[in-house]
N, C-alpha and C. Protein backbone atom coordinates (compact mmCIF):
# COMPACT_ATOMS: atom_id res chain seq x y z
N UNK A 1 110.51 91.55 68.62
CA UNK A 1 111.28 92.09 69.71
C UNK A 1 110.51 92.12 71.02
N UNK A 2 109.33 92.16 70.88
CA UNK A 2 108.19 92.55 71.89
C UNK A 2 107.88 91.11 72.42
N UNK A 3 107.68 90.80 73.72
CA UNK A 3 106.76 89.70 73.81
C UNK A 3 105.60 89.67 74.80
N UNK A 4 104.62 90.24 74.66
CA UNK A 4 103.73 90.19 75.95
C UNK A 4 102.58 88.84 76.18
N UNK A 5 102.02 89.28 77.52
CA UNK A 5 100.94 87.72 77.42
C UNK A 5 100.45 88.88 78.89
N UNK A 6 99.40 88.52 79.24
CA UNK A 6 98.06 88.93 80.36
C UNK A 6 97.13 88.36 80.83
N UNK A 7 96.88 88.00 82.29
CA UNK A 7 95.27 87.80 82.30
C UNK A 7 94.51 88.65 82.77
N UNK A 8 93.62 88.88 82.51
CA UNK A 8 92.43 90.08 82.59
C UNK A 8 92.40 90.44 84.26
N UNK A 9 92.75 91.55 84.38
CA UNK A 9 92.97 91.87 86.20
C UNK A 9 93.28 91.17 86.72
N UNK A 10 94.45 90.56 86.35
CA UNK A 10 95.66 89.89 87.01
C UNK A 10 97.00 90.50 87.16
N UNK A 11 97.60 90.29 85.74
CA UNK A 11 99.22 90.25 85.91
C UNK A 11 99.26 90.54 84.59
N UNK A 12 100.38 91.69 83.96
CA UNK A 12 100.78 91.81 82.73
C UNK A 12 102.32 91.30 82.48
N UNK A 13 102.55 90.31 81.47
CA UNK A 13 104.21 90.30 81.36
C UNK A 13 104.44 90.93 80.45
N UNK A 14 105.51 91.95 80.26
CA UNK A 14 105.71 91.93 79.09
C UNK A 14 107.58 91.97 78.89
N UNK A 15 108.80 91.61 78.15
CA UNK A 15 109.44 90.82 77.78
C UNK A 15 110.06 91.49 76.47
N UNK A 16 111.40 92.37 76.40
CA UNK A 16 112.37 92.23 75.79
C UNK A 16 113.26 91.47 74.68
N UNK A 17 113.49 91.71 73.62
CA UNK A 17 114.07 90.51 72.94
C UNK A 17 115.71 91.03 73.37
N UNK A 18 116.88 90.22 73.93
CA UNK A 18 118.13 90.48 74.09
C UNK A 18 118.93 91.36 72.83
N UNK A 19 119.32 92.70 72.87
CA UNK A 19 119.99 92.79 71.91
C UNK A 19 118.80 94.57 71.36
N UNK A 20 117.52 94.39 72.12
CA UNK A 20 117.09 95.63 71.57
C UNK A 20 117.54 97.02 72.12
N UNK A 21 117.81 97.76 70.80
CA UNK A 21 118.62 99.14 70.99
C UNK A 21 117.34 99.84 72.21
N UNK A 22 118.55 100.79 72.82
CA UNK A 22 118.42 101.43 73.96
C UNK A 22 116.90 102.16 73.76
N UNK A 23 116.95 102.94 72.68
CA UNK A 23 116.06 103.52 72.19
C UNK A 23 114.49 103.06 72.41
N UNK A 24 114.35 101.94 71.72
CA UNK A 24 113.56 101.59 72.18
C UNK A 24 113.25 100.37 73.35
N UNK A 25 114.54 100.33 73.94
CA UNK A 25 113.66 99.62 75.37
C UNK A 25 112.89 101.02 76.23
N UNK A 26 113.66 102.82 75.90
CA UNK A 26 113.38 103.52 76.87
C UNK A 26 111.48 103.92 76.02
N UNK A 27 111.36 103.60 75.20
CA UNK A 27 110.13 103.67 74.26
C UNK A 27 109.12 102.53 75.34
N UNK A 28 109.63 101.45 75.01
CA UNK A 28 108.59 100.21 75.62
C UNK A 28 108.28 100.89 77.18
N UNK A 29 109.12 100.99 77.93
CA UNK A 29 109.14 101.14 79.34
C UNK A 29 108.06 102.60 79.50
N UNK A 30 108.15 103.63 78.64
CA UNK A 30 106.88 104.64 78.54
C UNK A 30 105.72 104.14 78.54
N UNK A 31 105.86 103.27 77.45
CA UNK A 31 104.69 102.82 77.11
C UNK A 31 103.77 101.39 78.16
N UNK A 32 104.59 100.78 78.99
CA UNK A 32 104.02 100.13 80.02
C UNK A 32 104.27 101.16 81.28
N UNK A 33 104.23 101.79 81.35
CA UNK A 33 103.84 102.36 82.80
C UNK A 33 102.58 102.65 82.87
N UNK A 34 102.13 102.54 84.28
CA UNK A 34 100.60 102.83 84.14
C UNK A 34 100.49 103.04 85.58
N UNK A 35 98.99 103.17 86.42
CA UNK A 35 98.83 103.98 87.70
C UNK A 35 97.46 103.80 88.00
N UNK A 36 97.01 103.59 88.74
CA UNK A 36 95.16 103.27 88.95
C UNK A 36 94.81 104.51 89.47
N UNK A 37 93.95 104.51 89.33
CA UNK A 37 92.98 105.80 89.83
C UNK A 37 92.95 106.24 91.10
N UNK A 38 93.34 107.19 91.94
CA UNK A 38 93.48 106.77 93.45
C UNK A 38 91.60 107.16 94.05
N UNK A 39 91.70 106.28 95.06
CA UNK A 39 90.34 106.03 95.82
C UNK A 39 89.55 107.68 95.99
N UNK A 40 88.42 107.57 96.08
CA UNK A 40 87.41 109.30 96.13
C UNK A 40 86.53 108.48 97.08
N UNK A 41 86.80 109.17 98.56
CA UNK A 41 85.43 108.85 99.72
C UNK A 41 84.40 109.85 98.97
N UNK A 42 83.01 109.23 98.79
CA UNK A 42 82.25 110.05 98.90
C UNK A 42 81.37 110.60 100.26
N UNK A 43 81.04 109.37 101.09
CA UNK A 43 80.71 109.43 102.60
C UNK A 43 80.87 108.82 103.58
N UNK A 44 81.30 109.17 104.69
CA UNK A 44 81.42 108.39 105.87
C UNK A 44 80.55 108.03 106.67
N UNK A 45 80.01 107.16 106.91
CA UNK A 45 78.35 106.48 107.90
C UNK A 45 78.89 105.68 108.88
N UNK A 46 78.73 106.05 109.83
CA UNK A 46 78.47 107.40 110.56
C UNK A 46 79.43 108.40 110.53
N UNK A 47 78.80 109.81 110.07
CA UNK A 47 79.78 110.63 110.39
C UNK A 47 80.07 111.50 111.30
N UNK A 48 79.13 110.90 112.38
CA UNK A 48 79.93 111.52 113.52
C UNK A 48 79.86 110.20 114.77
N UNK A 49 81.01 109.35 114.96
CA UNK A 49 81.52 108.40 115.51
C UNK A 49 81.01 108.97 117.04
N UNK A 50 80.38 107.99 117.51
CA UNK A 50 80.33 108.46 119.13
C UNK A 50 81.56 107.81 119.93
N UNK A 51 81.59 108.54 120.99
CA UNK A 51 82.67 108.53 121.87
C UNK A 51 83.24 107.12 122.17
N UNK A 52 82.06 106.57 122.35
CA UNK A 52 82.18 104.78 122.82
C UNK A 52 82.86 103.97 121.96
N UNK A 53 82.86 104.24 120.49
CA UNK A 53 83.36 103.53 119.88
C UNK A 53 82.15 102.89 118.67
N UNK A 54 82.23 102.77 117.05
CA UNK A 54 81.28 102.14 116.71
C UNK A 54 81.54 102.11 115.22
N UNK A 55 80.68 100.85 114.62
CA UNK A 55 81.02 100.81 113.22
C UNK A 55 80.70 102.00 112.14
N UNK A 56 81.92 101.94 111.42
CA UNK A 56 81.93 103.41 110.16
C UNK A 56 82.01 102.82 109.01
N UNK A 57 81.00 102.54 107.75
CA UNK A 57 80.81 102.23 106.50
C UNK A 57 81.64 103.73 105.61
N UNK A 58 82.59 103.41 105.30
CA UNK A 58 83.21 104.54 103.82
C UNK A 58 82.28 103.76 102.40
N UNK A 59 82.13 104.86 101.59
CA UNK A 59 81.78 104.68 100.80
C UNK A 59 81.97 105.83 99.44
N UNK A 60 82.34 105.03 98.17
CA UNK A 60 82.99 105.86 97.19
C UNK A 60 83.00 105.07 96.22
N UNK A 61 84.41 105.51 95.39
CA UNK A 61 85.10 104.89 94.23
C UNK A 61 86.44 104.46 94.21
N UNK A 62 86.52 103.30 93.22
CA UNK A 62 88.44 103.26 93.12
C UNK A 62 88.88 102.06 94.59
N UNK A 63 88.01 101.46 95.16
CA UNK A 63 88.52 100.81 96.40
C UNK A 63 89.15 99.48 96.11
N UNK A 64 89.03 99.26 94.70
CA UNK A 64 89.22 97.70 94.48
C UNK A 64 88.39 97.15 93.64
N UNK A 65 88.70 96.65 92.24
CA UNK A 65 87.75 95.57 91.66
C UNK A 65 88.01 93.93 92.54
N UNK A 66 89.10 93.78 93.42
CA UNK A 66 88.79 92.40 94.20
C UNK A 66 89.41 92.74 95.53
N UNK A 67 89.09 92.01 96.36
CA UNK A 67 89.62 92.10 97.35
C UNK A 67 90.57 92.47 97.74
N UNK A 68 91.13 93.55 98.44
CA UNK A 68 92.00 94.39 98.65
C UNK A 68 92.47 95.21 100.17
N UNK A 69 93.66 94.42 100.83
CA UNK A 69 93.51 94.85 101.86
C UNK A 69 93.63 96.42 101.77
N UNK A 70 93.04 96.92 103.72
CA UNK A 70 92.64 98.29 103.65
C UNK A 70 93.64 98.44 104.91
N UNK A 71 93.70 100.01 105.13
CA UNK A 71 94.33 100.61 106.55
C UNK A 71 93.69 101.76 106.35
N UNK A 72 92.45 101.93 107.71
CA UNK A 72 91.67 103.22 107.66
C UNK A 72 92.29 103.51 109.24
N UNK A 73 92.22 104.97 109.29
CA UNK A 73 92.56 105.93 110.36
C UNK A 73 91.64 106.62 110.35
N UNK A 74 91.59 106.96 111.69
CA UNK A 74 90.23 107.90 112.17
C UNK A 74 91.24 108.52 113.34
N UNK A 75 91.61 109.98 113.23
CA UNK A 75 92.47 110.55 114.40
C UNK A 75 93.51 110.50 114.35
N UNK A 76 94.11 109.94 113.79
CA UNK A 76 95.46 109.10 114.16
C UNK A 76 95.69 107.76 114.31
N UNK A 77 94.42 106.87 114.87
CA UNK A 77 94.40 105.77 115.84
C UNK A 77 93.49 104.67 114.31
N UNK A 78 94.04 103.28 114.28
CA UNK A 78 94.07 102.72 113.48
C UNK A 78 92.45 102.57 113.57
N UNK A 79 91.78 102.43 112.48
CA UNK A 79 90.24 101.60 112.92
C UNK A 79 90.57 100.24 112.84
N UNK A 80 89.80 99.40 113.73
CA UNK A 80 89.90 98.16 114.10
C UNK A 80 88.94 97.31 112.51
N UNK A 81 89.80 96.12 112.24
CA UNK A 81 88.69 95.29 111.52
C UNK A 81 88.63 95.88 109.94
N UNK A 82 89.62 96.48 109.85
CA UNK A 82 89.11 97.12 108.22
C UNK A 82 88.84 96.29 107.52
N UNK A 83 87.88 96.24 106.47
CA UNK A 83 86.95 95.38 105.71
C UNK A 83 87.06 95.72 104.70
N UNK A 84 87.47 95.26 103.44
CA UNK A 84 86.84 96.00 101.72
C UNK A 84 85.52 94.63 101.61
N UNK A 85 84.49 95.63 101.24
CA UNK A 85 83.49 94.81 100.75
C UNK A 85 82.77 94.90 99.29
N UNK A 86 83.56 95.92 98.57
CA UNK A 86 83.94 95.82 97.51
C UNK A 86 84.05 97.54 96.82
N UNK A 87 84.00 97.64 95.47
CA UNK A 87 85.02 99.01 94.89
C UNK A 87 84.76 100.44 95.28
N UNK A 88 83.25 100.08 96.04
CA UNK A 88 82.46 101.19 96.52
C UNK A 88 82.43 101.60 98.27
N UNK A 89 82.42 100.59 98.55
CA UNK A 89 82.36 100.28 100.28
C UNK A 89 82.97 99.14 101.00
N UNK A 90 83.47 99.69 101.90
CA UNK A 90 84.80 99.91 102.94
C UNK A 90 83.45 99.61 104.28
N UNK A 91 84.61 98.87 105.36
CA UNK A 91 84.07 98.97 106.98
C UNK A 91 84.73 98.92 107.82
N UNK A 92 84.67 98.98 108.91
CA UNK A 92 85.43 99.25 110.03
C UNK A 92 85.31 99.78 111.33
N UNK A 93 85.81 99.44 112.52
CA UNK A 93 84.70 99.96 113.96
C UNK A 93 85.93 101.06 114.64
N UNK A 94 85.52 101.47 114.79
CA UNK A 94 86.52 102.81 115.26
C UNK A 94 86.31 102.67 116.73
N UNK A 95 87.22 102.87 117.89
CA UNK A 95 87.35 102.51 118.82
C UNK A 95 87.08 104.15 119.80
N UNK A 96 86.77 103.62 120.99
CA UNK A 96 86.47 105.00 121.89
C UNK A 96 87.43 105.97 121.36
N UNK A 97 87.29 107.15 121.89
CA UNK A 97 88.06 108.08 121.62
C UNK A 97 87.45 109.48 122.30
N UNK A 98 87.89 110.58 121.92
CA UNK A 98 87.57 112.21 122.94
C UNK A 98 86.74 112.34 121.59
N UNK A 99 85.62 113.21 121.52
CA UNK A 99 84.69 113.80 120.49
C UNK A 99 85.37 114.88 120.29
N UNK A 100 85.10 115.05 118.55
CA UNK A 100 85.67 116.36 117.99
C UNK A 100 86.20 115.94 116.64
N UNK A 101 86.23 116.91 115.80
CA UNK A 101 86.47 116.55 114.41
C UNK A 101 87.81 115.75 114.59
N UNK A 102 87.64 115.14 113.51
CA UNK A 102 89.24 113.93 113.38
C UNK A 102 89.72 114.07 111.70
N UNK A 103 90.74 113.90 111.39
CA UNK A 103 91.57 113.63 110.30
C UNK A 103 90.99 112.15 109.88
N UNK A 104 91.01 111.67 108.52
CA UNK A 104 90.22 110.45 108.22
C UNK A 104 91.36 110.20 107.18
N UNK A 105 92.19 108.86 107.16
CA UNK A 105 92.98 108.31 106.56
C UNK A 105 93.00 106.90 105.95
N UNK A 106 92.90 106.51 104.58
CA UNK A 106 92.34 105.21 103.77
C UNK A 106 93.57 105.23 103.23
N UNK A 107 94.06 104.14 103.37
CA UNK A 107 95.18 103.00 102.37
C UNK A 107 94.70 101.62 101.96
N UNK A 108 94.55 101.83 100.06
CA UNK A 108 94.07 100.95 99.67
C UNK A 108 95.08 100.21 98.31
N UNK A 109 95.12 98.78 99.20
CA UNK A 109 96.10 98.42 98.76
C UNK A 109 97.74 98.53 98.93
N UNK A 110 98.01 98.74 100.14
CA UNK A 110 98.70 99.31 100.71
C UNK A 110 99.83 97.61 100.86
């Protein structure tokens, strides 16, 4: 009834036989759901952005085993250039702005 096939951090299919009771298609469909881990900053370098504008290394967990576009916010205001450079660390140049604590916003995989 089942038919699956995968490649390793790629793509999972998995595939219905026509005709299977309700029951268990709502069984299968439990059983493939799934959810990744969401991203944990551990630090921001630099963490305190000068006024002028300048590059900010994030660094953590959960960013991506491959390349993965990013959307980082600093303030409100997009950082320029977001970079994944891989599952740990993130880059990006944050543009002038007024000094003072800011709200810090990462979309990965977005």
């Amino acid at each position: 009834m089942l038919q699956r096939s995968s490649s390793p951090g790629r793509r999972i299919q998995s595939a219905l036989a026509p005709g299977t009771p309700l029951d268990a298609q709502q069984a299968f469909v439990r059983a493939n759901t799934f959810s990744y881990d969401p991203p944990i900053i551990d630090a921001i370098v630099s963490n305190t952005p000068d006024a002028r504008g300048e590059s900010i290394e994030i660094r953590g967990i959960n960013f991506g085993q491959t390349e993965t576009p990013v959307s980082i916010f600093v303030g409100g205001r997009e950082c320029m250039n977001a970079e994944w450079q891989n599952d740990r660390r993130l880059r990006c140049y944050a543009e002038e702005d007024f000094v003072g604590p800011k709200n810090f916003t990462l979309m990965v995989a977005n």
